[in-house]
PDB file of N, CA and C in Angstrom:
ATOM      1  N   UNK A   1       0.805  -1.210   0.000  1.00  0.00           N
ATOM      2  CA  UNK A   1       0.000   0.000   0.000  1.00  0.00           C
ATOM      3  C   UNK A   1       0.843   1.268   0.000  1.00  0.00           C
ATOM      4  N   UNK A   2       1.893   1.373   0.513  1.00  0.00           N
ATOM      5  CA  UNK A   2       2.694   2.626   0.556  1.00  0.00           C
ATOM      6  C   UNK A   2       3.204   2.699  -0.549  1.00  0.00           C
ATOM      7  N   UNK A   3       3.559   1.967  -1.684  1.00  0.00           N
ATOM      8  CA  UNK A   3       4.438   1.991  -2.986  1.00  0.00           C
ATOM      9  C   UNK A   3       2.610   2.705  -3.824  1.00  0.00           C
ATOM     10  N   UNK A   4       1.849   3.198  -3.226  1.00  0.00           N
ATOM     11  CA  UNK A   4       0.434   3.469  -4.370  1.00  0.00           C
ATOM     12  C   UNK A   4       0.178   5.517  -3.815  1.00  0.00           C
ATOM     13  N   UNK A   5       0.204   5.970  -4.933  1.00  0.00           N
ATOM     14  CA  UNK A   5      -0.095   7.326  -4.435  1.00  0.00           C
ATOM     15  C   UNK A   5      -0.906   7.878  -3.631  1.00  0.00           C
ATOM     16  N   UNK A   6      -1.242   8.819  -3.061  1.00  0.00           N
ATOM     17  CA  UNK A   6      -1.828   9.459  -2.322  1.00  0.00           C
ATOM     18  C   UNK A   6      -3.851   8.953  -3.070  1.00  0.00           C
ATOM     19  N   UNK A   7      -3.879   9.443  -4.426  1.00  0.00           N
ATOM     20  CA  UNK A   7      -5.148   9.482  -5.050  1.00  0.00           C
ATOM     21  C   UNK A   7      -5.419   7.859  -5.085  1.00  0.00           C
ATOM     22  N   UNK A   8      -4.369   6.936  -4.840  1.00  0.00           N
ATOM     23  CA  UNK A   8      -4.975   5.436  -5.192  1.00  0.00           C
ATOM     24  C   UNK A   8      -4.795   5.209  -4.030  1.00  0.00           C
ATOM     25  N   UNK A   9      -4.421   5.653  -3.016  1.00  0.00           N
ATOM     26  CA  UNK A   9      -4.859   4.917  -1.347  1.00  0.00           C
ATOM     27  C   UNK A   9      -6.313   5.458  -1.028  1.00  0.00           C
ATOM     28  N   UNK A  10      -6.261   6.703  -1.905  1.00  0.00           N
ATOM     29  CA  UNK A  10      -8.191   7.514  -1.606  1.00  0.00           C
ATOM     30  C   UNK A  10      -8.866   6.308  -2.144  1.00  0.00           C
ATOM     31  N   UNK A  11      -8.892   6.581  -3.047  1.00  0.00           N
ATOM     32  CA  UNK A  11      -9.543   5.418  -3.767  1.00  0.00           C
ATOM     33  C   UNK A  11      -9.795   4.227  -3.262  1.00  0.00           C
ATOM     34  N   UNK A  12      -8.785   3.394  -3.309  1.00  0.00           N
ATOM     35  CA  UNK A  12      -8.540   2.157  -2.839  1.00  0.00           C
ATOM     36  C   UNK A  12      -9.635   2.132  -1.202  1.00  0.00           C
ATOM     37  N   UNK A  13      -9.418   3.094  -0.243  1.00  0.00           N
ATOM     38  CA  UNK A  13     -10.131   3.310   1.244  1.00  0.00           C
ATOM     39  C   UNK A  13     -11.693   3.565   0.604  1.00  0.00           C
ATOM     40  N   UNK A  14     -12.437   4.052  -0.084  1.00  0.00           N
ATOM     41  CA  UNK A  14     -13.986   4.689  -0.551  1.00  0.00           C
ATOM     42  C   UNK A  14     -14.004   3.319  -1.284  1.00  0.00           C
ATOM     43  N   UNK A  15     -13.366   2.755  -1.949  1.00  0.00           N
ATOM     44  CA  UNK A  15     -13.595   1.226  -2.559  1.00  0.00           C
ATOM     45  C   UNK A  15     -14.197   0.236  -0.988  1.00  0.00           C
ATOM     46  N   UNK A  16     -13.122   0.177  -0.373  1.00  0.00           N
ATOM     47  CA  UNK A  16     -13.347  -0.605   0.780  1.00  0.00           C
ATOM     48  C   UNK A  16     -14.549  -0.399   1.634  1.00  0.00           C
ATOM     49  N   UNK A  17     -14.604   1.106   2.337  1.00  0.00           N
ATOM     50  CA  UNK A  17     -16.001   1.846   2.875  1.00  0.00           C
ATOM     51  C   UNK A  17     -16.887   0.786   2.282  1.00  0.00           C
ATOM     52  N   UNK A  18     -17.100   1.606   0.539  1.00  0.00           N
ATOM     53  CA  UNK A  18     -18.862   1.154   0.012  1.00  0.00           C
ATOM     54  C   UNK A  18     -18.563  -0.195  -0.288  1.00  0.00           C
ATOM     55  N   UNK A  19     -17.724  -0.849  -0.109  1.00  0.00           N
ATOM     56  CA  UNK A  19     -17.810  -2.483  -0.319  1.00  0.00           C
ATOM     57  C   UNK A  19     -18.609  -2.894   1.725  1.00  0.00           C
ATOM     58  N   UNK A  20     -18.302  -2.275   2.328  1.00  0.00           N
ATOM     59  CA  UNK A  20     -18.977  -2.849   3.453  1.00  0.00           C
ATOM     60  C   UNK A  20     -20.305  -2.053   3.538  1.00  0.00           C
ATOM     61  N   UNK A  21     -20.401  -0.815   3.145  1.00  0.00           N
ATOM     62  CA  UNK A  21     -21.806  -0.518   3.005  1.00  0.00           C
ATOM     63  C   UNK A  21     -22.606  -1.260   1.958  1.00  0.00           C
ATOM     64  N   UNK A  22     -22.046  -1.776   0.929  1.00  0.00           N
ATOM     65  CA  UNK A  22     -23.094  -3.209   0.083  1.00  0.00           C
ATOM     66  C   UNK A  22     -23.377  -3.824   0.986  1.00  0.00           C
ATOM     67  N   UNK A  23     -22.488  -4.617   1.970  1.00  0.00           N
ATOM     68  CA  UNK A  23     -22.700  -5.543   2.577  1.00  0.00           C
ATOM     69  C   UNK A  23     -23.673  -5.396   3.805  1.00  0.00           C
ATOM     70  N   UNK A  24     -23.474  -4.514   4.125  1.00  0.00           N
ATOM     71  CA  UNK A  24     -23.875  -4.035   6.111  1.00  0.00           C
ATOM     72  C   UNK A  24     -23.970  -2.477   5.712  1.00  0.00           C
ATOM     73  N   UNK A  25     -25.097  -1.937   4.923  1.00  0.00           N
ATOM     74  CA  UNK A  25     -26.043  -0.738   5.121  1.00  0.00           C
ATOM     75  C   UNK A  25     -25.812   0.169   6.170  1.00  0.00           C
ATOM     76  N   UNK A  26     -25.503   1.144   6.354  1.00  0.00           N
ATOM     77  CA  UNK A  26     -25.647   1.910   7.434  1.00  0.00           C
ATOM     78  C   UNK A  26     -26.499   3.459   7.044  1.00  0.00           C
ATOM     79  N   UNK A  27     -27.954   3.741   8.141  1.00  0.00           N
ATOM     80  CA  UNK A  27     -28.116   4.999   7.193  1.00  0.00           C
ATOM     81  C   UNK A  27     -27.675   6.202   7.129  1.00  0.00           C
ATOM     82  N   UNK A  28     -26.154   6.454   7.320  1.00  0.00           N
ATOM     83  CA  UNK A  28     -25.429   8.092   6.609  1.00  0.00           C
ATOM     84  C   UNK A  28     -24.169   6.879   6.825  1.00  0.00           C
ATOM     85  N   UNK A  29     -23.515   7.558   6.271  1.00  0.00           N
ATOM     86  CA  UNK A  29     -21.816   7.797   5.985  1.00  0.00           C
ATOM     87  C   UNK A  29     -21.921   9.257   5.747  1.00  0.00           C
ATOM     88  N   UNK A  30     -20.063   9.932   6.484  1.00  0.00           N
ATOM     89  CA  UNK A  30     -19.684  10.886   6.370  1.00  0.00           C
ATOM     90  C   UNK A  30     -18.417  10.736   6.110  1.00  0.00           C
ATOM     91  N   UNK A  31     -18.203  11.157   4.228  1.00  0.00           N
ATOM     92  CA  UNK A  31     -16.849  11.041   4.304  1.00  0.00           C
ATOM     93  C   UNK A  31     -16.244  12.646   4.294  1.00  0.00           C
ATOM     94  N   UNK A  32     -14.669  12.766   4.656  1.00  0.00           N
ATOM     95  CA  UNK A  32     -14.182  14.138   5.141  1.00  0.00           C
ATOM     96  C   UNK A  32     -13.210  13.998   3.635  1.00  0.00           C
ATOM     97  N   UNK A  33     -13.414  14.979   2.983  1.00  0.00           N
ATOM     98  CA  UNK A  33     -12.238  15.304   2.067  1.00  0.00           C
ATOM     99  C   UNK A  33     -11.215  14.185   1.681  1.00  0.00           C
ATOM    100  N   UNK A  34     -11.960  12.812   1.025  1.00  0.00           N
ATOM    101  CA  UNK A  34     -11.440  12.269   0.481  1.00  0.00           C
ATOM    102  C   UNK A  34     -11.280  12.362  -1.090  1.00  0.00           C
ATOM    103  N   UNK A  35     -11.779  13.561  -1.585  1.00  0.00           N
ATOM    104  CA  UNK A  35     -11.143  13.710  -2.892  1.00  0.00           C
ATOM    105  C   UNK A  35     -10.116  14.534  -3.251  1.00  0.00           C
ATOM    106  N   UNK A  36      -9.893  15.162  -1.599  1.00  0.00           N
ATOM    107  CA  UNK A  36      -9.051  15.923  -1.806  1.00  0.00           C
ATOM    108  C   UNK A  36      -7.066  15.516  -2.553  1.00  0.00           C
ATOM    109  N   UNK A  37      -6.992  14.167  -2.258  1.00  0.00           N
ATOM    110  CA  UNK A  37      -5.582  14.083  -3.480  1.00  0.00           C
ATOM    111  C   UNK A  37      -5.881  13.275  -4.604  1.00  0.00           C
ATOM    112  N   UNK A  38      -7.219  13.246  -5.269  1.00  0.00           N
ATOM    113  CA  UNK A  38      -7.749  13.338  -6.850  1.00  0.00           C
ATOM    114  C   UNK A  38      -7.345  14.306  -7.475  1.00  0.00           C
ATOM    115  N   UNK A  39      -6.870  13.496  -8.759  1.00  0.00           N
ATOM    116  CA  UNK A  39      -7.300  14.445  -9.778  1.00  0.00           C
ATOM    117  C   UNK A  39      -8.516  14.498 -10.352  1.00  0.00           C
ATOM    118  N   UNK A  40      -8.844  15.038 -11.169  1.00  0.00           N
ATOM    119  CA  UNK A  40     -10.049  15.433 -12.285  1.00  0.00           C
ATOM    120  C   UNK A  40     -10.597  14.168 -12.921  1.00  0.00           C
ATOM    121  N   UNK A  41      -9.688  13.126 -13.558  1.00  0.00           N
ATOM    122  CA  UNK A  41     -10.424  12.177 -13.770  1.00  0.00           C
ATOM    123  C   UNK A  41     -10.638  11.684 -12.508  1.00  0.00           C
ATOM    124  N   UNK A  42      -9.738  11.241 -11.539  1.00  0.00           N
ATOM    125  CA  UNK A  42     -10.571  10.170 -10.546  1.00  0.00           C
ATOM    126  C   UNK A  42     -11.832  10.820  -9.363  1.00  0.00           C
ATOM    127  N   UNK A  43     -11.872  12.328  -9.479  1.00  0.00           N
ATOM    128  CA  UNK A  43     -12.875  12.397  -8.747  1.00  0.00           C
ATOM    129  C   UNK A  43     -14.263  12.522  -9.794  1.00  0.00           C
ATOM    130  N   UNK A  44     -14.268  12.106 -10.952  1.00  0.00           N
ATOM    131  CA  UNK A  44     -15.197  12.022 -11.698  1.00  0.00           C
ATOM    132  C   UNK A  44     -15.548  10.722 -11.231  1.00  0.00           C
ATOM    133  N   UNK A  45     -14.639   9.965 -11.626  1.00  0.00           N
ATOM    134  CA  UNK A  45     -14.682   8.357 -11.116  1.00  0.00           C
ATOM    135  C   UNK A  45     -15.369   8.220  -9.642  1.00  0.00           C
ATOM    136  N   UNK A  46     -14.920   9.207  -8.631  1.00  0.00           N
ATOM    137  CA  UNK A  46     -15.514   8.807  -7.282  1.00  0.00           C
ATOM    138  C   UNK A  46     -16.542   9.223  -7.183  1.00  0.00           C
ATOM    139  N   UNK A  47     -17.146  10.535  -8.127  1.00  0.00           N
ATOM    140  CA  UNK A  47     -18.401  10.990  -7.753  1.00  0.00           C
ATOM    141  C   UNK A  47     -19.732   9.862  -8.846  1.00  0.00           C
ATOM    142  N   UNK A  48     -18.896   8.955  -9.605  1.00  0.00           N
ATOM    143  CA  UNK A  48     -20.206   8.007 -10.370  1.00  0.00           C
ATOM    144  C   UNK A  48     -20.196   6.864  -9.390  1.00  0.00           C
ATOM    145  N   UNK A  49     -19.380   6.421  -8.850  1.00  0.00           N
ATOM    146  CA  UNK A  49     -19.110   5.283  -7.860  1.00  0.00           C
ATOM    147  C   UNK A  49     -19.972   6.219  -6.562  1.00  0.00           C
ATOM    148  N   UNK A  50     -20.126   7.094  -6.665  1.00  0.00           N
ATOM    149  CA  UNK A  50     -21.347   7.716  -5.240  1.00  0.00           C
ATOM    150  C   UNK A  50     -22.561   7.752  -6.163  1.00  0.00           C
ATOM    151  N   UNK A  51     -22.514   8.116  -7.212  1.00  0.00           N
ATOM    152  CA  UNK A  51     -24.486   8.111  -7.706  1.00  0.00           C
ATOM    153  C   UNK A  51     -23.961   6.811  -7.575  1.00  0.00           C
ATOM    154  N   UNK A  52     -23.808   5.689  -7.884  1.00  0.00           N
ATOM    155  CA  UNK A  52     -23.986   4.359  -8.002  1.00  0.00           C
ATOM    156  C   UNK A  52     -24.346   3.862  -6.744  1.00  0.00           C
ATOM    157  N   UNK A  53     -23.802   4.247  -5.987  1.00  0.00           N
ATOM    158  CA  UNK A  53     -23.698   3.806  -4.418  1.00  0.00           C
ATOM    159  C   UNK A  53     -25.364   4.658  -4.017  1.00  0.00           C
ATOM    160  N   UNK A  54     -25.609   5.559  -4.146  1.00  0.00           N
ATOM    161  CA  UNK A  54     -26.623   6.046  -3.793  1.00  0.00           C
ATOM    162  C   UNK A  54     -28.188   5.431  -4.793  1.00  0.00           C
ATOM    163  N   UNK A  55     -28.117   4.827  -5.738  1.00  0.00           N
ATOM    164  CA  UNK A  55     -28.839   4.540  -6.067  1.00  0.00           C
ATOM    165  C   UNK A  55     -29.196   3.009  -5.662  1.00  0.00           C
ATOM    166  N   UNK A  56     -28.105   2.144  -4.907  1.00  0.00           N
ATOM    167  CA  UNK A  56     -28.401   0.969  -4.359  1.00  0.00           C
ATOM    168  C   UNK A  56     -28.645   0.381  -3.210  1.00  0.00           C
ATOM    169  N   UNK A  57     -28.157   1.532  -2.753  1.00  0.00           N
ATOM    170  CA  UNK A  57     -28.074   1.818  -1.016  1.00  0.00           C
ATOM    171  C   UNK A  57     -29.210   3.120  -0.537  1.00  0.00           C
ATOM    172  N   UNK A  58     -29.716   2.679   0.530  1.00  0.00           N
ATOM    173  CA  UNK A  58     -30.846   3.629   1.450  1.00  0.00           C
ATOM    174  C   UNK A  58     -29.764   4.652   2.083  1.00  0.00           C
ATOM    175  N   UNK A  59     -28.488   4.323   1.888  1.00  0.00           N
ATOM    176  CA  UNK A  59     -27.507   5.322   2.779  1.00  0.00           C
ATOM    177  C   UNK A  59     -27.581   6.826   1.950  1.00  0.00           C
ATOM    178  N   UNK A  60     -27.616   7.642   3.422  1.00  0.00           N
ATOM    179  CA  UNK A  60     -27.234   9.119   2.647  1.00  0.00           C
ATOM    180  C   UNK A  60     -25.923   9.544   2.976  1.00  0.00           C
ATOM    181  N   UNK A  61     -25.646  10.221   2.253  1.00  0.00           N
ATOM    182  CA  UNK A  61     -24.061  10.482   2.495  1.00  0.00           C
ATOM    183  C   UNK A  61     -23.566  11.994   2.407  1.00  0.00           C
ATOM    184  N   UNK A  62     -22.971  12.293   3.427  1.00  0.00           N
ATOM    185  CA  UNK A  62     -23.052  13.140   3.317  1.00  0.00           C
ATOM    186  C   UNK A  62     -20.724  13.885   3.543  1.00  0.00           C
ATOM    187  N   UNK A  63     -20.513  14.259   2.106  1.00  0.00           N
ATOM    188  CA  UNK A  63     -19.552  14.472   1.690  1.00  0.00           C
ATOM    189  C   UNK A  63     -18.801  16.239   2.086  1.00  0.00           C
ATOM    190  N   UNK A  64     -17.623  16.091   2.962  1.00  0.00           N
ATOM    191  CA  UNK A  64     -17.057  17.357   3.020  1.00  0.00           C
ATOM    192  C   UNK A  64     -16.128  17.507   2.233  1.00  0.00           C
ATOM    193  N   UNK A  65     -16.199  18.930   0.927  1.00  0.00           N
ATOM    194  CA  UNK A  65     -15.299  18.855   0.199  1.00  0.00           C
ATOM    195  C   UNK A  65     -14.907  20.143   0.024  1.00  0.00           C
ATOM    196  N   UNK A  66     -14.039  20.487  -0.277  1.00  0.00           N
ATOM    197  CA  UNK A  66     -13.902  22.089  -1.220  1.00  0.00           C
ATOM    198  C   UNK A  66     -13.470  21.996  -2.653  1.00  0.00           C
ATOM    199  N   UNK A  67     -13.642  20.855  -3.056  1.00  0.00           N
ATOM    200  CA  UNK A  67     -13.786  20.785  -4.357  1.00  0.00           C
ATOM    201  C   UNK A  67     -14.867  20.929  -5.589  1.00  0.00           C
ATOM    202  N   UNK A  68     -14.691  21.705  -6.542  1.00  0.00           N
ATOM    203  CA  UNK A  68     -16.006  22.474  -6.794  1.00  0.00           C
ATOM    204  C   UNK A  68     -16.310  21.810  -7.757  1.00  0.00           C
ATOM    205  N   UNK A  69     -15.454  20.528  -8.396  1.00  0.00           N
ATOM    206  CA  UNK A  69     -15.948  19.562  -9.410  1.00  0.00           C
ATOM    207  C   UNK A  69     -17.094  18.363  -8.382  1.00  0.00           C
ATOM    208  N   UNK A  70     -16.814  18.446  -7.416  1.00  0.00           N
ATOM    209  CA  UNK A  70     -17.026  17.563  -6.720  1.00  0.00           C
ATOM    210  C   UNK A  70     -18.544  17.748  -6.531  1.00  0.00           C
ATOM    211  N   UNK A  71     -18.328  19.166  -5.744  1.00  0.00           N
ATOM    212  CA  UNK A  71     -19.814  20.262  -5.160  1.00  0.00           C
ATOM    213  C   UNK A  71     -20.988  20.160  -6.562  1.00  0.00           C
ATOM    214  N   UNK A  72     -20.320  20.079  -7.200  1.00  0.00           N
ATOM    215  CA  UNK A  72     -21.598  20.111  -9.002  1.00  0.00           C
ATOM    216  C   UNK A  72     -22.020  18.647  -9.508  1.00  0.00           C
ATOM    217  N   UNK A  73     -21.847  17.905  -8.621  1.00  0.00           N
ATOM    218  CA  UNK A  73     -22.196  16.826  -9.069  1.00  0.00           C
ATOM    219  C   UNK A  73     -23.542  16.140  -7.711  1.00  0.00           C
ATOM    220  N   UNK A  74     -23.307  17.491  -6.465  1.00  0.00           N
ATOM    221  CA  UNK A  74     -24.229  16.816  -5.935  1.00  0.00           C
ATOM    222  C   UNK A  74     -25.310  16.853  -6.019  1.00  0.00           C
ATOM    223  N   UNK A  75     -26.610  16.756  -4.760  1.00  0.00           N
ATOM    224  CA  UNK A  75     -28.054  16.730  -5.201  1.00  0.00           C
ATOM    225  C   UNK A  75     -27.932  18.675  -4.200  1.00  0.00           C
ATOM    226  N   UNK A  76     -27.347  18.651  -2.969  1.00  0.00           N
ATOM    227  CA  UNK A  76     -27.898  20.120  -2.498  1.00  0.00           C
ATOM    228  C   UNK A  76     -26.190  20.156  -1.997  1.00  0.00           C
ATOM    229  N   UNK A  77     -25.970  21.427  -1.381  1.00  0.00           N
ATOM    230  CA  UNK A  77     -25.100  22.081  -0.858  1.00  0.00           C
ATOM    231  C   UNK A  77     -25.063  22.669   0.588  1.00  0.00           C
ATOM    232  N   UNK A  78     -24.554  22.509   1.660  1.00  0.00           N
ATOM    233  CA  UNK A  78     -24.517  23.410   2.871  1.00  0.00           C
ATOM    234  C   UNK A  78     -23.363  23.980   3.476  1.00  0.00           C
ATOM    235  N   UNK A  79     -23.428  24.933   3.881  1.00  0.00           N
ATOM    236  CA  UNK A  79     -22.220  25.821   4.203  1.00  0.00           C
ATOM    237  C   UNK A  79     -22.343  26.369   5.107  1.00  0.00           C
ATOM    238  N   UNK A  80     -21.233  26.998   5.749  1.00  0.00           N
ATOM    239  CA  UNK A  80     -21.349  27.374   7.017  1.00  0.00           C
ATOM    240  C   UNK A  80     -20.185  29.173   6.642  1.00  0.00           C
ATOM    241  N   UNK A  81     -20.960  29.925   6.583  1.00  0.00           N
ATOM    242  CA  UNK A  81     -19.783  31.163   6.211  1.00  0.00           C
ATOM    243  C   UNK A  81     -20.111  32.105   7.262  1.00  0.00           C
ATOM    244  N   UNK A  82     -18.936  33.152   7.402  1.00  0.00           N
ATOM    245  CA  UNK A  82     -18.662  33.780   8.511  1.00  0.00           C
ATOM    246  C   UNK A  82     -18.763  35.706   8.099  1.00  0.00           C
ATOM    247  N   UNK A  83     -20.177  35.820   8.225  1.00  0.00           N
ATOM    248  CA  UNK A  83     -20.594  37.432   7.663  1.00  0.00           C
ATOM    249  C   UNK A  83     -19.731  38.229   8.202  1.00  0.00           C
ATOM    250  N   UNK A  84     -19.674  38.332   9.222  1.00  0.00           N
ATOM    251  CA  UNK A  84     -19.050  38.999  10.024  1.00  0.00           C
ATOM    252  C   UNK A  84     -18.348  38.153  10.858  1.00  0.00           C
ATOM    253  N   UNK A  85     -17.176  38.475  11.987  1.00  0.00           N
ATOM    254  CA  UNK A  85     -16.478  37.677  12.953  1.00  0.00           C
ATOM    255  C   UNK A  85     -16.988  37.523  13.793  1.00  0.00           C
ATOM    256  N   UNK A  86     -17.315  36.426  14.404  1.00  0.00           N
ATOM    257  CA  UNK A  86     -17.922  35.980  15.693  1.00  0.00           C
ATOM    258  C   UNK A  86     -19.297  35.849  15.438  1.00  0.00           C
ATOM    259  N   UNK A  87     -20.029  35.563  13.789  1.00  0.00           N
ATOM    260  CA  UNK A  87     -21.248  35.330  13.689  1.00  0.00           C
ATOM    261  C   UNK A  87     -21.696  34.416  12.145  1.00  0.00           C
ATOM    262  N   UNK A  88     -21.592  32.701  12.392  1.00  0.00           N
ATOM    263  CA  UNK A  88     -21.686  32.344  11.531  1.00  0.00           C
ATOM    264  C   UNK A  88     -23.227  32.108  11.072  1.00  0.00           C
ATOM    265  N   UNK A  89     -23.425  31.772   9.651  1.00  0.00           N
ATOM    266  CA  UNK A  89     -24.521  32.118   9.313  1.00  0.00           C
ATOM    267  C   UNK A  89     -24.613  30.383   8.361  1.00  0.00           C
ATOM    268  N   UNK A  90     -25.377  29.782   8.213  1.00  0.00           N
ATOM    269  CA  UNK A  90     -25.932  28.409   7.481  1.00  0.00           C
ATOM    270  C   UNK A  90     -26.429  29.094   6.068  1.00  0.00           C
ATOM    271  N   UNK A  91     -25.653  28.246   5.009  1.00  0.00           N
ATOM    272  CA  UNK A  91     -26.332  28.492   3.450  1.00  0.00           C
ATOM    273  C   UNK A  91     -26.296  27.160   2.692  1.00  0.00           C
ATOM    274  N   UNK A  92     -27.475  26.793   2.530  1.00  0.00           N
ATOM    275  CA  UNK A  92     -28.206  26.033   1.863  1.00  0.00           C
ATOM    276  C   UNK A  92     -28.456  26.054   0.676  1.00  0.00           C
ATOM    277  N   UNK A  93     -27.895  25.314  -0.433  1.00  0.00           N
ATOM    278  CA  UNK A  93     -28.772  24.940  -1.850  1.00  0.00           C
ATOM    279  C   UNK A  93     -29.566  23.865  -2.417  1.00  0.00           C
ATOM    280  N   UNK A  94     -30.144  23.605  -2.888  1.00  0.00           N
ATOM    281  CA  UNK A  94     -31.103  22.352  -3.396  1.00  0.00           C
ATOM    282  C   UNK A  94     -30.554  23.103  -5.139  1.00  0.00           C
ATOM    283  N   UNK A  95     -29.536  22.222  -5.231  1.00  0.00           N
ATOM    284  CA  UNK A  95     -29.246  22.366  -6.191  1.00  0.00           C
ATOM    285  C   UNK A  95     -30.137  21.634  -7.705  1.00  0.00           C
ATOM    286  N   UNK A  96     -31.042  20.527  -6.899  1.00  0.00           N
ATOM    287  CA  UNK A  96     -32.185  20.023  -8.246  1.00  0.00           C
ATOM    288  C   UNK A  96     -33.450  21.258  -8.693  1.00  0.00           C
ATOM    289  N   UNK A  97     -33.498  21.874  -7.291  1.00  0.00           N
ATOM    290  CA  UNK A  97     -34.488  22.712  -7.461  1.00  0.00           C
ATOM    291  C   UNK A  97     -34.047  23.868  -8.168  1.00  0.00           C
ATOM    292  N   UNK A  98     -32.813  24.560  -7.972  1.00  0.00           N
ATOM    293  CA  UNK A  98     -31.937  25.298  -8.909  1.00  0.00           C
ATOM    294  C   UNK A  98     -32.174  25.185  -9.967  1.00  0.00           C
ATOM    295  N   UNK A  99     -31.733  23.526 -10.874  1.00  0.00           N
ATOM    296  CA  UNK A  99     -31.816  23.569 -11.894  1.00  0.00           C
ATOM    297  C   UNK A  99     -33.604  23.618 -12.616  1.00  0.00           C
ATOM    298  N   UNK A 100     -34.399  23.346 -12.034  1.00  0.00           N
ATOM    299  CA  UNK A 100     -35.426  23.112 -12.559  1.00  0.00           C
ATOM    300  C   UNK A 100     -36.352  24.894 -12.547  1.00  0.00           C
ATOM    301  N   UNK A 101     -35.390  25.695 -11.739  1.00  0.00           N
ATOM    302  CA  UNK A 101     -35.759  27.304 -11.842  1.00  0.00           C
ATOM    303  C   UNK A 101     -34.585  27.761 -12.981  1.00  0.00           C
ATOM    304  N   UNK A 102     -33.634  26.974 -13.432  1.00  0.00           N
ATOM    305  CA  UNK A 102     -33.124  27.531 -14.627  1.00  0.00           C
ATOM    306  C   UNK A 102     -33.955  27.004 -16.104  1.00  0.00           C
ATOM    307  N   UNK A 103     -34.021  25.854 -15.657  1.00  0.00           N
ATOM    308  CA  UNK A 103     -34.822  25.341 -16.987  1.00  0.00           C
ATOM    309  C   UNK A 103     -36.053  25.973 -16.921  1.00  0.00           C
ATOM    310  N   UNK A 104     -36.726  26.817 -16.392  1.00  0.00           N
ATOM    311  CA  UNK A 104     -38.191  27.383 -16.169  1.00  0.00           C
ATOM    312  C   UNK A 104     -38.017  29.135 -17.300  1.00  0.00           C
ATOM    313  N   UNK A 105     -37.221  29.482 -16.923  1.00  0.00           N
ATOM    314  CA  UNK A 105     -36.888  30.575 -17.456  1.00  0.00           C
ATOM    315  C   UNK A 105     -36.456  30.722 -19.256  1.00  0.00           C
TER     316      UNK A 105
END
């Protein structure tokens, strides 16, 4: 395992995860910035291996990323930003509903 890069030990660990969530369901997983040492193709790769996973599994999942290839592939968005110091504020998207107010227009 140490002779495999940073992006194929990611990999290789989210392989393993949703191989025991096939097996033994759990309802959320939270993964933390595991796409963060992807590149472009493999977090394409990890985000179809999550619709896949989400379409077979009752699990919701809920993904921390700052990756903005990542963020566009999901169903909504939440954030936590700081208006001012010492006063954070919650921002929310439903990014399906987004699109269905762009396609309206």
């Amino acid at each position: 395992l140490t002779l495999l890069s940073g992006g194929e030990q990611a990999l290789t660990a989210v392989a393993l995860i949703f191989a025991l969530f096939l097996s033994n369901p759990a309802p959320l997983c939270v993964l933390d910035e595991v796409d963060a040492p992807l590149d472009d193709a493999n977090i394409e790769r990890f985000c179809d291996l999550l619709d896949a996973m989400t379409r077979e599994t009752a699990t919701r999942y809920l993904i921390v990323t700052h990756n903005a290839a990542t963020m566009s592939r999901m169903h909504g968005l939440s954030g936590v930003t700081m208006v001012e110091r010492g006063v954070s504020r919650l921002v929310s998207v439903d990014l399906g509903g987004a699109e269905s107010l762009l396609a309206a227009e």
